[in-house]
C-alpha atoms as a PDB file:
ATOM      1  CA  UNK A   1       0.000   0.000   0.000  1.00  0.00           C
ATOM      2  CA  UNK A   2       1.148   3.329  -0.878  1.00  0.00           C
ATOM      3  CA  UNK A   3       2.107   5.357   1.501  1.00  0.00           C
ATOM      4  CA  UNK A   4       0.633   8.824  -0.558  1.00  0.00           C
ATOM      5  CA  UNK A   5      -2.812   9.830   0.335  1.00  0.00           C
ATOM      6  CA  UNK A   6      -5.291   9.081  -2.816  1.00  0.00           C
ATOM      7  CA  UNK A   7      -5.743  12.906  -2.777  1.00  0.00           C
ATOM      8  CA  UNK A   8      -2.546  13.899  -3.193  1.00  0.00           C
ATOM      9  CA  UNK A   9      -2.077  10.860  -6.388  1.00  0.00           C
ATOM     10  CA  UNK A  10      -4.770  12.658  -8.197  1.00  0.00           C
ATOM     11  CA  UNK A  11      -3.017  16.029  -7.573  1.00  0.00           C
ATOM     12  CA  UNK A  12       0.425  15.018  -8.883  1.00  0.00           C
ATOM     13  CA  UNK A  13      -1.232  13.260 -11.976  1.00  0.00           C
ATOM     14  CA  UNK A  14      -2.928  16.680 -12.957  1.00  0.00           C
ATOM     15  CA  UNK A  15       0.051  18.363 -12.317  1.00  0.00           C
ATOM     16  CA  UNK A  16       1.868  15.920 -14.656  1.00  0.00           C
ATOM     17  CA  UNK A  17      -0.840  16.540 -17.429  1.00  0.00           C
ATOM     18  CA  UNK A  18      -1.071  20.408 -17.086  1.00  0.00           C
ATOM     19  CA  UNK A  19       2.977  20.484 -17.623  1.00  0.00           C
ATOM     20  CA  UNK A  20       4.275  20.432 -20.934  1.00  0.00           C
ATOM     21  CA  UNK A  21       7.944  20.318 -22.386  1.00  0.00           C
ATOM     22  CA  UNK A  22       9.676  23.726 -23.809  1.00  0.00           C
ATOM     23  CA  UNK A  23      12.847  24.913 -25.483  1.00  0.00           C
ATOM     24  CA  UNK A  24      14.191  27.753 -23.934  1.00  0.00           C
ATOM     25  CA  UNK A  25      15.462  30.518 -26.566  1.00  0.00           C
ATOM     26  CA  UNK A  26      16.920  33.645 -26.039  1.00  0.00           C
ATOM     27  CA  UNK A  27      15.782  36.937 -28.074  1.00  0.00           C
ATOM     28  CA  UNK A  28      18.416  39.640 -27.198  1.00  0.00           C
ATOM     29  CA  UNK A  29      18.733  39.050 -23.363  1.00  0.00           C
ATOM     30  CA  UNK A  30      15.719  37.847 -22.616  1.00  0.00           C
ATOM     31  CA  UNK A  31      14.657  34.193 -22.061  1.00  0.00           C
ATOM     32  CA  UNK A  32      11.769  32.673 -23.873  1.00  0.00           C
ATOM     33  CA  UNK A  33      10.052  28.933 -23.334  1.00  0.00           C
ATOM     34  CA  UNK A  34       8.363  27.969 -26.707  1.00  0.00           C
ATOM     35  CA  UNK A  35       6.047  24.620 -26.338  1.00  0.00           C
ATOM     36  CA  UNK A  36       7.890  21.847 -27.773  1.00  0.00           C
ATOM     37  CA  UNK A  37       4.338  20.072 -28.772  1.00  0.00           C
ATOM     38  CA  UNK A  38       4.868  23.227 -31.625  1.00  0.00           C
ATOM     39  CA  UNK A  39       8.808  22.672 -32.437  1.00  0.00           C
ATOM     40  CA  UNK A  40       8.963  20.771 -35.800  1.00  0.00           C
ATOM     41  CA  UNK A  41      12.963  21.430 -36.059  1.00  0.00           C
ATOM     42  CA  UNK A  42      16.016  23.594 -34.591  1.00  0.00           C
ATOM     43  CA  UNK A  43      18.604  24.235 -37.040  1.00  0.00           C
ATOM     44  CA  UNK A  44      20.746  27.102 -38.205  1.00  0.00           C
ATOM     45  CA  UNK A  45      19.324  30.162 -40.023  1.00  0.00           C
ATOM     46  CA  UNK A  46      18.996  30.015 -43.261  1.00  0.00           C
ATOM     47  CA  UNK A  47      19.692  32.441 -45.958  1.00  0.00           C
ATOM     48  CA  UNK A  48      16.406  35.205 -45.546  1.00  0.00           C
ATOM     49  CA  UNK A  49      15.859  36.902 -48.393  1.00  0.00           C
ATOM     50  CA  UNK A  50      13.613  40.352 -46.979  1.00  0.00           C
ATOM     51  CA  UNK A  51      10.411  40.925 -48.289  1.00  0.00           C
ATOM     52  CA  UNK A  52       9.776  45.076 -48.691  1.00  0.00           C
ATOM     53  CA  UNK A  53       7.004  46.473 -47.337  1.00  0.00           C
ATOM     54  CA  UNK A  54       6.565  43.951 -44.872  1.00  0.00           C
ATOM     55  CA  UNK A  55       6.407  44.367 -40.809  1.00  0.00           C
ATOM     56  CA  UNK A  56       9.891  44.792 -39.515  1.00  0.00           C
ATOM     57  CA  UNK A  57       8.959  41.562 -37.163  1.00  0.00           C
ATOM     58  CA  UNK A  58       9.034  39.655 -40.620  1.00  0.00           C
ATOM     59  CA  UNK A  59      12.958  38.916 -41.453  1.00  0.00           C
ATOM     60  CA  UNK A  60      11.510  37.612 -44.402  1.00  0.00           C
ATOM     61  CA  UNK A  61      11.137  34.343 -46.046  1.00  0.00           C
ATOM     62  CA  UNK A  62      13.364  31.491 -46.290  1.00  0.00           C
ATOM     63  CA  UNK A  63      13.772  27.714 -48.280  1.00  0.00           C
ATOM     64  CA  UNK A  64      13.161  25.255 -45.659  1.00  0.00           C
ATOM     65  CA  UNK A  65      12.848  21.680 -47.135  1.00  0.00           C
ATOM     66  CA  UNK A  66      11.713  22.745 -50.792  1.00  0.00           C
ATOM     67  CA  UNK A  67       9.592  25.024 -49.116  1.00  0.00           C
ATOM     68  CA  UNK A  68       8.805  29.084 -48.631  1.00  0.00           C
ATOM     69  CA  UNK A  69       9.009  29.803 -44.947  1.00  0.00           C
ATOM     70  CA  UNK A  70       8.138  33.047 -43.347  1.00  0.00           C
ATOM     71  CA  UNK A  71      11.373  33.872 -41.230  1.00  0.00           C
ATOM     72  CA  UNK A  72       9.489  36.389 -37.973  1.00  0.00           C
ATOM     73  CA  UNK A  73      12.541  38.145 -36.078  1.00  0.00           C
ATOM     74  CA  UNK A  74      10.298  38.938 -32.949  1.00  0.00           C
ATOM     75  CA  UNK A  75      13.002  41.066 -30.612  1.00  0.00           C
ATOM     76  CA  UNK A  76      11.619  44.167 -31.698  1.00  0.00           C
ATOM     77  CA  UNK A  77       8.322  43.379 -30.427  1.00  0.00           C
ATOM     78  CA  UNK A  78       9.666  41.542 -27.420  1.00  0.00           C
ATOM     79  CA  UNK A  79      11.873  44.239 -26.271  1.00  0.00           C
ATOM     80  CA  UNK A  80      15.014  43.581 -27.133  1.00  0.00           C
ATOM     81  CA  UNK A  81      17.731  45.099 -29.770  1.00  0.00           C
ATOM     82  CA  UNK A  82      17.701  43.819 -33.653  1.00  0.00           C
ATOM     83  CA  UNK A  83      21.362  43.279 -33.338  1.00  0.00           C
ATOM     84  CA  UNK A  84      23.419  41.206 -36.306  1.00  0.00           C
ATOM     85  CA  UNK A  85      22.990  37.726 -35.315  1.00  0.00           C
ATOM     86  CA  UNK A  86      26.006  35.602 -34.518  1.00  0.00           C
ATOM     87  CA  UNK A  87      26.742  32.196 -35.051  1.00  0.00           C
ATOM     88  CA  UNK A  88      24.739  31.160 -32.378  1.00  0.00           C
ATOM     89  CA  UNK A  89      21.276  31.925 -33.805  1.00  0.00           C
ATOM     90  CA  UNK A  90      19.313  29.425 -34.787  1.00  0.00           C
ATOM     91  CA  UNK A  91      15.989  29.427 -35.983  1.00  0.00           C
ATOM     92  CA  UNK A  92      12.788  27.132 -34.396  1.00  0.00           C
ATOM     93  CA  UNK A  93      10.693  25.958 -37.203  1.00  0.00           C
ATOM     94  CA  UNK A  94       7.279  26.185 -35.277  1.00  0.00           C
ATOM     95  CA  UNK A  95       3.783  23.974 -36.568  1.00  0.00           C
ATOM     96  CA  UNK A  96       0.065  23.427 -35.995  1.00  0.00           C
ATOM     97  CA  UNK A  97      -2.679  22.240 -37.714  1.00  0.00           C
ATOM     98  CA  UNK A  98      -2.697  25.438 -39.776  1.00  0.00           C
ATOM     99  CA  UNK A  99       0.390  26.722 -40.971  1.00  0.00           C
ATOM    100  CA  UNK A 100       4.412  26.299 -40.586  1.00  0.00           C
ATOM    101  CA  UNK A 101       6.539  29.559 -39.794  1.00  0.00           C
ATOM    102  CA  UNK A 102      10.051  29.595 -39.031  1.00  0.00           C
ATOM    103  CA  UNK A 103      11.346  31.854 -35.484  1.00  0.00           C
ATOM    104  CA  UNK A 104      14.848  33.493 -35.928  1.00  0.00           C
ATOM    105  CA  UNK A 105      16.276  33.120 -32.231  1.00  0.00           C
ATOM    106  CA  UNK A 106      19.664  34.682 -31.337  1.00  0.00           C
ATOM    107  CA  UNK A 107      20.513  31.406 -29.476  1.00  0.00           C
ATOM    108  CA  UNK A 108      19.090  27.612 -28.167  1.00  0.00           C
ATOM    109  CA  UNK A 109      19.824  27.606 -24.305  1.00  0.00           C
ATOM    110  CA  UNK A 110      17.837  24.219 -23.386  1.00  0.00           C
ATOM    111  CA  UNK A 111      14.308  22.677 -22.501  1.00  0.00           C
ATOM    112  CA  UNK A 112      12.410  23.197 -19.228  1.00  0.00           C
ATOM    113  CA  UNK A 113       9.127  22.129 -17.881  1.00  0.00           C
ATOM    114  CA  UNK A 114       6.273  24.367 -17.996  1.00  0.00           C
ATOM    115  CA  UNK A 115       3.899  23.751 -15.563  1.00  0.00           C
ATOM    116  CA  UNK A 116       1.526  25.482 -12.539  1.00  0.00           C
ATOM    117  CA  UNK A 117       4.355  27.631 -11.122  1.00  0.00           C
ATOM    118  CA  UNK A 118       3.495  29.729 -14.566  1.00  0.00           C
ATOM    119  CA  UNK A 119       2.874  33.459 -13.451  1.00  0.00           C
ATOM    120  CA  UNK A 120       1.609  36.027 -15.215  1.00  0.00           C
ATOM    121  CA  UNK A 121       4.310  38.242 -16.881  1.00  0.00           C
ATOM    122  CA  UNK A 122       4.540  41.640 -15.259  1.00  0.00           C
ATOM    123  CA  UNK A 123       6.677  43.580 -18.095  1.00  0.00           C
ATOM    124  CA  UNK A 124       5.170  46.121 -20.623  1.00  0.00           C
ATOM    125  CA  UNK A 125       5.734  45.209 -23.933  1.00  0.00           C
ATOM    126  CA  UNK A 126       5.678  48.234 -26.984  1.00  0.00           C
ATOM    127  CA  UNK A 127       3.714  47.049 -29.738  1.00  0.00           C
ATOM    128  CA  UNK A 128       1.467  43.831 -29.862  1.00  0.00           C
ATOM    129  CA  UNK A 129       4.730  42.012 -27.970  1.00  0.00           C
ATOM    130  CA  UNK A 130       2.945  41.909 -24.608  1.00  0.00           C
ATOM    131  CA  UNK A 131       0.199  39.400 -26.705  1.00  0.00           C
ATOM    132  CA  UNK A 132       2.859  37.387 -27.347  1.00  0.00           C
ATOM    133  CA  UNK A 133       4.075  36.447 -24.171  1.00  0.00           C
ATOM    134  CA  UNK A 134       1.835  33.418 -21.951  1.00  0.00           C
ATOM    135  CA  UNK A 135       3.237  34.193 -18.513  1.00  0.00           C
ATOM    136  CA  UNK A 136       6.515  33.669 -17.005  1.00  0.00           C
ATOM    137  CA  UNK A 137       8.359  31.011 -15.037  1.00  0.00           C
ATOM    138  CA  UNK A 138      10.380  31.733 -12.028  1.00  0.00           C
ATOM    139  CA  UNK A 139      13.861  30.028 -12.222  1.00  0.00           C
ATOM    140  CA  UNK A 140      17.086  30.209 -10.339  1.00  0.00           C
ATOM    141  CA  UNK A 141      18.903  31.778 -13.206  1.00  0.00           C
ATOM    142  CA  UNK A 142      15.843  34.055 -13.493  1.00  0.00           C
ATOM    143  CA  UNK A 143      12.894  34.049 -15.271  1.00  0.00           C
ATOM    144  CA  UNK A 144      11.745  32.613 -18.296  1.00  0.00           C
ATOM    145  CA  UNK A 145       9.111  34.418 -20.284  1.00  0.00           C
ATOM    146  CA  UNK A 146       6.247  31.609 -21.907  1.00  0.00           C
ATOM    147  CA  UNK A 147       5.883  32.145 -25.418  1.00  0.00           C
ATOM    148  CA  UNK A 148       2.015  32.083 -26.648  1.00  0.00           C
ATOM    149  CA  UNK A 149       3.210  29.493 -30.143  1.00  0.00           C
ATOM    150  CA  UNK A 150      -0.716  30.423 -31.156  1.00  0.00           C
ATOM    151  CA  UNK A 151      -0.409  34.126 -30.941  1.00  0.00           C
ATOM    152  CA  UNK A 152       3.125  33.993 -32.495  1.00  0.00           C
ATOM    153  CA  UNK A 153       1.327  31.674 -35.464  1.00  0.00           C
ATOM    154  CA  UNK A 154      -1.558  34.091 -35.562  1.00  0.00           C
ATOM    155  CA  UNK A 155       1.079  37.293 -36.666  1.00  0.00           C
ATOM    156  CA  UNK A 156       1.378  35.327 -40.224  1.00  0.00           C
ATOM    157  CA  UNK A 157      -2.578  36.025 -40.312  1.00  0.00           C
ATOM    158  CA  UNK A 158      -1.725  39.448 -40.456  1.00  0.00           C
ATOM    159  CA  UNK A 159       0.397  39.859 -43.766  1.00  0.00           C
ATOM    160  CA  UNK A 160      -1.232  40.744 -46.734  1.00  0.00           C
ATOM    161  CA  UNK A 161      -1.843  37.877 -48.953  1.00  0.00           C
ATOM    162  CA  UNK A 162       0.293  37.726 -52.406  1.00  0.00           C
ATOM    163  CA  UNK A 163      -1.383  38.846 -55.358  1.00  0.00           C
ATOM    164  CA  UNK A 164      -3.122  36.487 -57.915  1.00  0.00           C
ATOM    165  CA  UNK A 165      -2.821  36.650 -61.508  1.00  0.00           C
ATOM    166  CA  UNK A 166      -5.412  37.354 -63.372  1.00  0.00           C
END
């Protein structure tokens, strides 16, 4: 017989459901966890040819796999400086159901668990950036801002749609 009450079973099982796994990514100085249910592939940036007229959160679009990718570079709108990325950027091919978009990171730090010690995120962010962000999860090193993957897929929504011919 186990020596856990029955109540306190049922509580760590919904605890174990309610936390998901996340890569942690960094986007200028601040720390980001982005649902790995979403990740479809890490990898190095690719060459991102710019799009004018576009949103400056849109790098631009890039070949992944035989395919066009949108390529967002979200530091602006998370509050952090579009510096020249180094050689530790990477970007975070994100999916769902609807649509594939590629997220140019200045670096790959880890995973962590995201779970019920989620707060909400107390920073003002310019711009649509505070829509981004989930929540936050305190850490040792310091906290690690949750990514919203759906809002971040939902920006591609916004761009205008290429022309047809006629």
């Amino acid at each position: 017989m186990s020596d856990v009450p029955a109540a306190d079973a049922t509580a760590t099982a919904d605890e174990a459901v309610a936390a998901s796994d996340a890569v942690v990514v960094r986007f200028g100085a601040g720390r980001f966890a982005v649902d790995l249910a979403h990740v479809a592939e890490v990898g190095k940036v690719p060459v991102v040819t710019r799009v004018p007229g576009l949103p400056s959160w849109l790098s631009g679009v890039a070949n992944w796999r035989g395919r066009i990718l949108p390529a967002l570079d979200l530091r602006t709108l998370l509050g952090a400086d579009a510096v020249p990325l180094t050689g530790a950027a990477r970007l975070v091919v994100l999916s769902n159901d609807v649509s594939t978009v590629g997220l140019v990171v200045d670096a790959v730090e880890g995973t962590t668990t995201v779970g019920e010690e989620m707060a909400p995120f107390p920073a003002a962010l310019p711009g649509g950036g505070a829509d981004l962000v989930a929540g936050q999860l305190p850490r040792a090193d310091g906290p690690v801002a949750v990514l919203d993957v759906d809002a971040v897929m939902r920006l591609r929504e916004t761009l205008p749609r290429g022309r047809r011919s006629a």
